[in-house]
PDB file of N, CA and C in Angstrom:
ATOM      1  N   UNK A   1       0.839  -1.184   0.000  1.00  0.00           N
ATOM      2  CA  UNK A   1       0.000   0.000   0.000  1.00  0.00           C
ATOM      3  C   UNK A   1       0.882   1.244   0.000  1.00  0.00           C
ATOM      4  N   UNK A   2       0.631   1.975  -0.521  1.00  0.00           N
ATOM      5  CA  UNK A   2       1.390   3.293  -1.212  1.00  0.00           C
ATOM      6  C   UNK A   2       0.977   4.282  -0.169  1.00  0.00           C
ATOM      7  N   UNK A   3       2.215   5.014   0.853  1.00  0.00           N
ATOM      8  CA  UNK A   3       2.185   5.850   2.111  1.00  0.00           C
ATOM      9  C   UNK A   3       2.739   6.770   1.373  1.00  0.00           C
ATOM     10  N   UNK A   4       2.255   8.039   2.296  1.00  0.00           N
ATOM     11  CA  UNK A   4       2.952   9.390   2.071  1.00  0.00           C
ATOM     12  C   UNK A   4       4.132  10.075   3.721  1.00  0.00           C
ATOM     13  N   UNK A   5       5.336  10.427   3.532  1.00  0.00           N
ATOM     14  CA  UNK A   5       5.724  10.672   4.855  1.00  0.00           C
ATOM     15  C   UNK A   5       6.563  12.479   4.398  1.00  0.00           C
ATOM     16  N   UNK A   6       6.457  12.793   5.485  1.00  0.00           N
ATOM     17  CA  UNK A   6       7.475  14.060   5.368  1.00  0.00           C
ATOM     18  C   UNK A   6       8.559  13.736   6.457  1.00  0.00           C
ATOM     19  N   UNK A   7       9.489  14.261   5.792  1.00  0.00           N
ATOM     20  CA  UNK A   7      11.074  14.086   6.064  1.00  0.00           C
ATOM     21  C   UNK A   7      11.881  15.371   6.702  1.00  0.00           C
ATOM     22  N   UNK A   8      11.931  15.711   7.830  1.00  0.00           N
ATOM     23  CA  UNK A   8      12.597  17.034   7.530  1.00  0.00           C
ATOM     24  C   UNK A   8      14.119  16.712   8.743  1.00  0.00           C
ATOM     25  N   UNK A   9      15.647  17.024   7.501  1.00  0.00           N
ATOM     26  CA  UNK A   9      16.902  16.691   8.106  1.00  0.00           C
ATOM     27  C   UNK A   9      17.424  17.768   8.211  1.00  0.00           C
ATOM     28  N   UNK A  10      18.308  17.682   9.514  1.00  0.00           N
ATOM     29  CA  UNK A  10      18.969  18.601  10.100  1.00  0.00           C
ATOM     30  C   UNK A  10      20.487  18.423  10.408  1.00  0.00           C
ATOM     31  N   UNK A  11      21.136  19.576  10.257  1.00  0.00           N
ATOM     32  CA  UNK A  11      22.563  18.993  10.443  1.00  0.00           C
ATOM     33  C   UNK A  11      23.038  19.833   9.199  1.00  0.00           C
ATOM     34  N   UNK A  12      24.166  19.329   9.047  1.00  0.00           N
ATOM     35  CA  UNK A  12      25.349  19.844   7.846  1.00  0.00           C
ATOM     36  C   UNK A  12      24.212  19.157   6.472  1.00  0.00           C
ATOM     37  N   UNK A  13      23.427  19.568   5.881  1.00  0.00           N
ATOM     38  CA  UNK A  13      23.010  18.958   4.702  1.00  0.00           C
ATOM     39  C   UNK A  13      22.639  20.352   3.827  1.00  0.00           C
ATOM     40  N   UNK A  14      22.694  21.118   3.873  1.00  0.00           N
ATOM     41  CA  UNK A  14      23.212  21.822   2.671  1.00  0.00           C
ATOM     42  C   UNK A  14      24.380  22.039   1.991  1.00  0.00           C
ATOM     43  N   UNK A  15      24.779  22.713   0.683  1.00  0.00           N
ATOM     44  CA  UNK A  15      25.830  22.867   0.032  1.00  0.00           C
ATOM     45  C   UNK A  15      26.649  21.407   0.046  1.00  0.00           C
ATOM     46  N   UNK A  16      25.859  19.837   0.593  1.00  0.00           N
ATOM     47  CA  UNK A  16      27.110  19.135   0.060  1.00  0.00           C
ATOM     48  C   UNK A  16      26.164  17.640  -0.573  1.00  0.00           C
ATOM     49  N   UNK A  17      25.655  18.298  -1.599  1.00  0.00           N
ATOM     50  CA  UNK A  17      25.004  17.379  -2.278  1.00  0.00           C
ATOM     51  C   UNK A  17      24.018  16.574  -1.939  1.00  0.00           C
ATOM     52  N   UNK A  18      23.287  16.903  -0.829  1.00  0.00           N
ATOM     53  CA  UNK A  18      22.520  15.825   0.007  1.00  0.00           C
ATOM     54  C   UNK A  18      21.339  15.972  -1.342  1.00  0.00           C
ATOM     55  N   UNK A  19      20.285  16.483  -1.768  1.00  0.00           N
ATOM     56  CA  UNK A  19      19.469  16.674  -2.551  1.00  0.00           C
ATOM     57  C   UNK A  19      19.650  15.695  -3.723  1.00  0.00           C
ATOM     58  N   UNK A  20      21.183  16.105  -4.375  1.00  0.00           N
ATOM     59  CA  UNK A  20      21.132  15.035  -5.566  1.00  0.00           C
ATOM     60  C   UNK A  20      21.190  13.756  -5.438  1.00  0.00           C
ATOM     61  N   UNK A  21      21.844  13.350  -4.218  1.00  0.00           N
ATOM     62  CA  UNK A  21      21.621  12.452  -3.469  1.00  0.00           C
ATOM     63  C   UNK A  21      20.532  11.190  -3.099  1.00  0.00           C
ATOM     64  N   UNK A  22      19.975  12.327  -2.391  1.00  0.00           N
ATOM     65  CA  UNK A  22      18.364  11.916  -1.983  1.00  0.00           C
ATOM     66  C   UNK A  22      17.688  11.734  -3.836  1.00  0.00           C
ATOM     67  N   UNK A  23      18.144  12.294  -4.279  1.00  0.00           N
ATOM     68  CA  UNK A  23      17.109  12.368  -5.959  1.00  0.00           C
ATOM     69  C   UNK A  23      17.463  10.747  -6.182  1.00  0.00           C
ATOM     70  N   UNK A  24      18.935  10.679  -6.618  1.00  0.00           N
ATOM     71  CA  UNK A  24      19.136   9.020  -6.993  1.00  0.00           C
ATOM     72  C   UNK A  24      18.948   8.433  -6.152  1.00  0.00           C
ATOM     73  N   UNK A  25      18.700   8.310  -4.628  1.00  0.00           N
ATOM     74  CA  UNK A  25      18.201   7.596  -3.862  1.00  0.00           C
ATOM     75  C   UNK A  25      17.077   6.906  -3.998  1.00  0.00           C
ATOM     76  N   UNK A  26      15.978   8.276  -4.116  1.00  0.00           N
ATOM     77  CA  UNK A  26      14.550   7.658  -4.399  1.00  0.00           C
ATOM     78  C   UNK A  26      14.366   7.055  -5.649  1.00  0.00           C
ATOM     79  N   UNK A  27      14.979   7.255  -6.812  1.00  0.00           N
ATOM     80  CA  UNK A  27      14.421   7.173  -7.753  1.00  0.00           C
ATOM     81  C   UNK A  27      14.839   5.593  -7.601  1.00  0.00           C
ATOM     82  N   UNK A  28      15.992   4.711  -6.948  1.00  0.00           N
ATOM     83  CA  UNK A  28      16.629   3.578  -6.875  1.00  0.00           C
ATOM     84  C   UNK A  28      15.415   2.810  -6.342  1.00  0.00           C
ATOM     85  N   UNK A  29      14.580   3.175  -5.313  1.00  0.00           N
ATOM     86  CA  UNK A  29      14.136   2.661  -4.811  1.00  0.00           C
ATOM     87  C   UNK A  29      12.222   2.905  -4.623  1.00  0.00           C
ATOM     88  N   UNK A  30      12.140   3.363  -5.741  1.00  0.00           N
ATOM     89  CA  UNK A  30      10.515   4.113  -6.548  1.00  0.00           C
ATOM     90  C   UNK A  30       9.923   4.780  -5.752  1.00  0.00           C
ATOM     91  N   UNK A  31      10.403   5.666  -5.142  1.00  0.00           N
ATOM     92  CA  UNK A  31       9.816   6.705  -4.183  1.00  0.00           C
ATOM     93  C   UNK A  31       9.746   8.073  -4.916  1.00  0.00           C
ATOM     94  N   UNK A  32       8.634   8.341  -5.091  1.00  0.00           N
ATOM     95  CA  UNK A  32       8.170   9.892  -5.995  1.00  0.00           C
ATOM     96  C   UNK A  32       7.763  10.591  -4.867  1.00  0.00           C
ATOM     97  N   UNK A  33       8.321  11.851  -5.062  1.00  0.00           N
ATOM     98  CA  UNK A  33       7.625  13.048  -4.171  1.00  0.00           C
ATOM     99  C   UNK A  33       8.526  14.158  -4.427  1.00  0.00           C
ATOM    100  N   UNK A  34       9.332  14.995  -3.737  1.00  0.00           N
ATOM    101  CA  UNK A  34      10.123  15.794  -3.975  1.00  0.00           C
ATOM    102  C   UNK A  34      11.235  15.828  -2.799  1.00  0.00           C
ATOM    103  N   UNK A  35      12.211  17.051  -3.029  1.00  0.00           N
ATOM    104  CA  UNK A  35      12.906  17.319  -1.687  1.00  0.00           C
ATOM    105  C   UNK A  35      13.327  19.022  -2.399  1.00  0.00           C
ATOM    106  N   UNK A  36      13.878  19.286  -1.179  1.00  0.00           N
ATOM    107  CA  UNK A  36      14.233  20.994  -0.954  1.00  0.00           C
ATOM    108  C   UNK A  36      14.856  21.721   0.206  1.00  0.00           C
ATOM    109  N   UNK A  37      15.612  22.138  -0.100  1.00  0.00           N
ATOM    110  CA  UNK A  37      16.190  22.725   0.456  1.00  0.00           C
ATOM    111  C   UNK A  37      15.561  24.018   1.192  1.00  0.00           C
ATOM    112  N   UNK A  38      15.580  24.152   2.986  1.00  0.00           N
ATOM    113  CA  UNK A  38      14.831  25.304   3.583  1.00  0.00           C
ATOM    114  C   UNK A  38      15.520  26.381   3.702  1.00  0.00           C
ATOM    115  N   UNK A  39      14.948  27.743   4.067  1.00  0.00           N
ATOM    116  CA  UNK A  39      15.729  28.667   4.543  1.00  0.00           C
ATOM    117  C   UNK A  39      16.645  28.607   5.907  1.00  0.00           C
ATOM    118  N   UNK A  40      15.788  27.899   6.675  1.00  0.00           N
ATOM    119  CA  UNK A  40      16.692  27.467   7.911  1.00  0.00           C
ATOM    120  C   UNK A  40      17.688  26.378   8.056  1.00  0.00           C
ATOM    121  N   UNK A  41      18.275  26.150   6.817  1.00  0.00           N
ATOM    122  CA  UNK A  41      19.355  25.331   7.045  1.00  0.00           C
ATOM    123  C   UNK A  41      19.007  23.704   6.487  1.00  0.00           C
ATOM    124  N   UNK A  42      17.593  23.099   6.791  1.00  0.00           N
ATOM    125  CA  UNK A  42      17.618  21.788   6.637  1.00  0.00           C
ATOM    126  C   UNK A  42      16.875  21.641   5.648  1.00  0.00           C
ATOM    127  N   UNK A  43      16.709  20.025   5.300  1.00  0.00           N
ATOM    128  CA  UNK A  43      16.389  20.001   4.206  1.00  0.00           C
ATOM    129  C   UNK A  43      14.985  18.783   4.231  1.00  0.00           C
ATOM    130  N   UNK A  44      13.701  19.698   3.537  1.00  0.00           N
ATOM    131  CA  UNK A  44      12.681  19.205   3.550  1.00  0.00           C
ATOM    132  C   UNK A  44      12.083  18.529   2.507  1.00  0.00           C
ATOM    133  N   UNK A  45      12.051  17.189   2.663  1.00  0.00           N
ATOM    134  CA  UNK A  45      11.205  15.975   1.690  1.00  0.00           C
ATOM    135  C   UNK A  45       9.840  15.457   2.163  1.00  0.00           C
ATOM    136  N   UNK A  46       9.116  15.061   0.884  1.00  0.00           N
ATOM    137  CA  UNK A  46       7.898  14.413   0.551  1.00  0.00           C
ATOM    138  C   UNK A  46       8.292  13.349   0.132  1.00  0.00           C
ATOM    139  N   UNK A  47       7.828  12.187   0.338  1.00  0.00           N
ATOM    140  CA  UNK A  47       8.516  11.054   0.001  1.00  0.00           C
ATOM    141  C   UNK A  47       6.983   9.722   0.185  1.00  0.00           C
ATOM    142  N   UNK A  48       6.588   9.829  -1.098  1.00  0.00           N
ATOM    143  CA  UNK A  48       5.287   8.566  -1.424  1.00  0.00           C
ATOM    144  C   UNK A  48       6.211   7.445  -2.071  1.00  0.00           C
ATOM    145  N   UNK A  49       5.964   6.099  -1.238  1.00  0.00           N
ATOM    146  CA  UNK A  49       5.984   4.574  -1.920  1.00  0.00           C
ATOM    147  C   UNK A  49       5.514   3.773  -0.839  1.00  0.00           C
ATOM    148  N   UNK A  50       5.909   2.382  -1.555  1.00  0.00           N
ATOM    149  CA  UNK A  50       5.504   1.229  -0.761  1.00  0.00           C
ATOM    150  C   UNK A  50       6.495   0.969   0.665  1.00  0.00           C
ATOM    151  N   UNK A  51       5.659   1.451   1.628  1.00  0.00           N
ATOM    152  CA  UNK A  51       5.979   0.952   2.891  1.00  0.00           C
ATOM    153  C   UNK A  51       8.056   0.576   3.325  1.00  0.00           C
ATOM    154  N   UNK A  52       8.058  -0.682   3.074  1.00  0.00           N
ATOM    155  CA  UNK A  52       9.695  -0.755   3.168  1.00  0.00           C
ATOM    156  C   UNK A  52      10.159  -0.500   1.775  1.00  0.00           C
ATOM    157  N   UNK A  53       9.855   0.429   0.872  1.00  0.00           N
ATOM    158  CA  UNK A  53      10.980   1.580   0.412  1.00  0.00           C
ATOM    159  C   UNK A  53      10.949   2.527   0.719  1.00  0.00           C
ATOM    160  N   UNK A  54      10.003   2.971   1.633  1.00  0.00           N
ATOM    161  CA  UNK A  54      10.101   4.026   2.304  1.00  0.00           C
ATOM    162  C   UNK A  54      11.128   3.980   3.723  1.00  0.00           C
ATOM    163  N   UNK A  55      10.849   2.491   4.372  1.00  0.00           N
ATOM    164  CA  UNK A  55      11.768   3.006   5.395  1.00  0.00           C
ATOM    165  C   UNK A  55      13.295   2.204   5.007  1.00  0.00           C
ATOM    166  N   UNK A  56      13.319   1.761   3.803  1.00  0.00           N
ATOM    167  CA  UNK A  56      14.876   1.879   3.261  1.00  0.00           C
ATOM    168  C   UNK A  56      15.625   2.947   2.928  1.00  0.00           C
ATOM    169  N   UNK A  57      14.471   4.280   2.385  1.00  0.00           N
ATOM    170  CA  UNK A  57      14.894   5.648   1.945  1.00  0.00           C
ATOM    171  C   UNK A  57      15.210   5.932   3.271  1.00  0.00           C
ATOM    172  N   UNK A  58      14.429   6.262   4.471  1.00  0.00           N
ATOM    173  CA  UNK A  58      14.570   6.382   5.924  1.00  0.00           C
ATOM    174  C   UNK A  58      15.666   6.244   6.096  1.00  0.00           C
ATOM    175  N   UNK A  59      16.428   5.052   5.998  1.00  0.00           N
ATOM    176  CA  UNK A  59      17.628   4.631   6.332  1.00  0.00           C
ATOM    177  C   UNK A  59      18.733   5.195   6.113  1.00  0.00           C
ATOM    178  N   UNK A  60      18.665   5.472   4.628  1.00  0.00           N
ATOM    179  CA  UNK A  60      18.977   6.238   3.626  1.00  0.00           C
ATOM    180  C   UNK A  60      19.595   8.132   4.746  1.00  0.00           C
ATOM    181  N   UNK A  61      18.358   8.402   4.498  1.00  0.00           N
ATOM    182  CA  UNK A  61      18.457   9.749   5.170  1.00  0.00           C
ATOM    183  C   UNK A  61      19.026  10.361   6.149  1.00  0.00           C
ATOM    184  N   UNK A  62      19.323   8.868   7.487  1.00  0.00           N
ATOM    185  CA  UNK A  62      19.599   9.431   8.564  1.00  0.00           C
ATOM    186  C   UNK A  62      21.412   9.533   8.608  1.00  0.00           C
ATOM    187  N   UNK A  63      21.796   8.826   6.936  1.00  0.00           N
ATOM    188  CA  UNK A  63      23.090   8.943   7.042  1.00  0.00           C
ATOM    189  C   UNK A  63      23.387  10.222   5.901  1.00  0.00           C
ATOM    190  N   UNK A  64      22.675  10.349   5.181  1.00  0.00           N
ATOM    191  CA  UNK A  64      22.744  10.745   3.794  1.00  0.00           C
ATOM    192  C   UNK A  64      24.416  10.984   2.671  1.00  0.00           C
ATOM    193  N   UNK A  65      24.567  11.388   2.225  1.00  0.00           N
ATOM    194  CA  UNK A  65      25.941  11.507   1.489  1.00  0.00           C
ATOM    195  C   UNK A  65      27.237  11.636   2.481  1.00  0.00           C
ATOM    196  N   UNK A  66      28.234  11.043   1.860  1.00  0.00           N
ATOM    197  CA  UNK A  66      29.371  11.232   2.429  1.00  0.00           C
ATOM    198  C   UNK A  66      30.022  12.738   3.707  1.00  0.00           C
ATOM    199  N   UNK A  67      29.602  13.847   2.378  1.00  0.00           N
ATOM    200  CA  UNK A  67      29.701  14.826   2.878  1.00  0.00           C
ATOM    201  C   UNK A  67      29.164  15.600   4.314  1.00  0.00           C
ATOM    202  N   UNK A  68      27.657  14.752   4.002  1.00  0.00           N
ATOM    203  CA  UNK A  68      26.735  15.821   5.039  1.00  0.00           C
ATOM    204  C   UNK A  68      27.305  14.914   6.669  1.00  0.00           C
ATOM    205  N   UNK A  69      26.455  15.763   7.694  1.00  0.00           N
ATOM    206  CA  UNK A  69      26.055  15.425   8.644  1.00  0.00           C
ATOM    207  C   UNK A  69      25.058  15.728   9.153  1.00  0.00           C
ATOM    208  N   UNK A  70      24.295  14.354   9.574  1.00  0.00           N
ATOM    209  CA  UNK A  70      22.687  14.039  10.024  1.00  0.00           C
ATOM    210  C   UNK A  70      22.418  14.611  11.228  1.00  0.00           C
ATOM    211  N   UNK A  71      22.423  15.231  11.908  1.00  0.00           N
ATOM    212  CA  UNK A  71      22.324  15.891  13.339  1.00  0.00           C
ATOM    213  C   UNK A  71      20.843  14.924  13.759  1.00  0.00           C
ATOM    214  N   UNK A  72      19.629  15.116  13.202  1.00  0.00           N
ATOM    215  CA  UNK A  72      18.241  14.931  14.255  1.00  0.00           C
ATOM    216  C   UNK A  72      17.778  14.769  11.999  1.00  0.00           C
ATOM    217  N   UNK A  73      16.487  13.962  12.301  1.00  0.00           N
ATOM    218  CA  UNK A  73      15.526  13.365  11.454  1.00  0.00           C
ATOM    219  C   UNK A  73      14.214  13.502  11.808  1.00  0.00           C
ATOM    220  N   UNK A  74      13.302  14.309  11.451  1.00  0.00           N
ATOM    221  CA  UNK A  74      12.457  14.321  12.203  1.00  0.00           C
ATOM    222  C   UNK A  74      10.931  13.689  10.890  1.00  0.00           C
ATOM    223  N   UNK A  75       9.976  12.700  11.059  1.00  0.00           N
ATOM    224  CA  UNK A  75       9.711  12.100  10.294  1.00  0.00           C
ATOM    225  C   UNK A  75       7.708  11.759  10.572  1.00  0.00           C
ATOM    226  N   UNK A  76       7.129  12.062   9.945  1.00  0.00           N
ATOM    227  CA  UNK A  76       5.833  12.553   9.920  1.00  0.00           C
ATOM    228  C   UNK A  76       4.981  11.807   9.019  1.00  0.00           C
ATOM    229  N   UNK A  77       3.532  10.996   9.391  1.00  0.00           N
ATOM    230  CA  UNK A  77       2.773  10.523   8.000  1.00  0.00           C
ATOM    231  C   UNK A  77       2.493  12.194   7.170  1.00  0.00           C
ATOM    232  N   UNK A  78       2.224  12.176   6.382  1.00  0.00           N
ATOM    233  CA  UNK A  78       1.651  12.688   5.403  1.00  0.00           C
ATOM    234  C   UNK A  78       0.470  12.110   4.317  1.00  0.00           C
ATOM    235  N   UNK A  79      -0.142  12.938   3.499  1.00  0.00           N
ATOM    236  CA  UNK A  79      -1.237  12.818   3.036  1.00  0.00           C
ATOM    237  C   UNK A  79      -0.825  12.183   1.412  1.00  0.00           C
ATOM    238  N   UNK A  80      -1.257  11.336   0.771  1.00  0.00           N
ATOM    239  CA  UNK A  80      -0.937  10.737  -0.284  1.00  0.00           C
ATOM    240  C   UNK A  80      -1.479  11.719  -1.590  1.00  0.00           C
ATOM    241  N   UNK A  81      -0.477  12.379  -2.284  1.00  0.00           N
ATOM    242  CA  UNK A  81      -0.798  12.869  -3.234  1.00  0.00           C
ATOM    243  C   UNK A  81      -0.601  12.892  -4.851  1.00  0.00           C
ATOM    244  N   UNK A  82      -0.483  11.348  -5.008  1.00  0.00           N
ATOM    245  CA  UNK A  82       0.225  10.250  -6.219  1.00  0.00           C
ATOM    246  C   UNK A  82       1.130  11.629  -7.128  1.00  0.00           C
ATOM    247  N   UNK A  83       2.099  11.501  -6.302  1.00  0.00           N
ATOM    248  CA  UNK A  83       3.389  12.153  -6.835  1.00  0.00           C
ATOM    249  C   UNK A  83       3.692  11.047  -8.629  1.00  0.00           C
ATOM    250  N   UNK A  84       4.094  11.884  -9.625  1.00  0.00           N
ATOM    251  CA  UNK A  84       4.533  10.921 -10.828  1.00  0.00           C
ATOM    252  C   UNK A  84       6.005  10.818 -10.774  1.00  0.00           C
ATOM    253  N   UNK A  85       6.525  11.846 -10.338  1.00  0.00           N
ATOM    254  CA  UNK A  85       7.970  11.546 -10.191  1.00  0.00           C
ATOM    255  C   UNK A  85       8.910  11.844  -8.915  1.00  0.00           C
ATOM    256  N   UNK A  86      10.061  11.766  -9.168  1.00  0.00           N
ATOM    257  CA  UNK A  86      10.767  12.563  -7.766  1.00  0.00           C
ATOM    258  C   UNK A  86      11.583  13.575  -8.215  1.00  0.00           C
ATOM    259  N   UNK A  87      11.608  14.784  -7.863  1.00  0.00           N
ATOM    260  CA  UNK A  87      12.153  15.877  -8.528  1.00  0.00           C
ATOM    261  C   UNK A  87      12.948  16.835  -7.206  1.00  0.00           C
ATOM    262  N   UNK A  88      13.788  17.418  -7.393  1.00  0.00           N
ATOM    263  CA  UNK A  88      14.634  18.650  -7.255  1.00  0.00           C
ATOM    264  C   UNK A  88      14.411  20.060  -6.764  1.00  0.00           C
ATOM    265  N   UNK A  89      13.561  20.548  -5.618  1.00  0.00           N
ATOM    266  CA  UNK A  89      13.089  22.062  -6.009  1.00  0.00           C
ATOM    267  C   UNK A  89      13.870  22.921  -5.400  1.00  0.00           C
TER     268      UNK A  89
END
């Protein structure tokens, strides 16, 4: 069954690729929704799929790219809004 969650990471994840990241992440693992970068530093995703690819992306997140650092994950249902792809904003 196809869930919707919001994602919002904190820590060193701007300026070091976490986004493009997270993009080939989801797309590896068929999760459509988006991600973005906030004004306050962290970085906020929508993230619709099936159940454990969602909490493989999860997994995913709390380490994210080489570069970053994950400080706190903070992780929310959300409302299903049949995302078609996963995109960049």
């Amino acid at each position: 069954m196809k869930k919707n969650i919001i994602i919002k990471i904190i820590g060193k994840v701007q300026n070091v690729g976490f986004r493009f990241y997270t993009h080939k992440t989801a797309i590896r693992l068929n999760i459509n929704g988006f991600v973005s970068n906030k004004t306050d530093g962290t970085v906020y995703i929508e993230a619709e799929g099936e159940e454990n690819n969602l909490e493989q992306f999860i997994d995913w997140c709390r380490i994210g790219p080489s570069w970053a650092r994950v400080d706190d994950v903070h992780i929310q249902d959300g409302v299903v809004s049949d995302y078609s792809d996963f995109r960049i904003n």
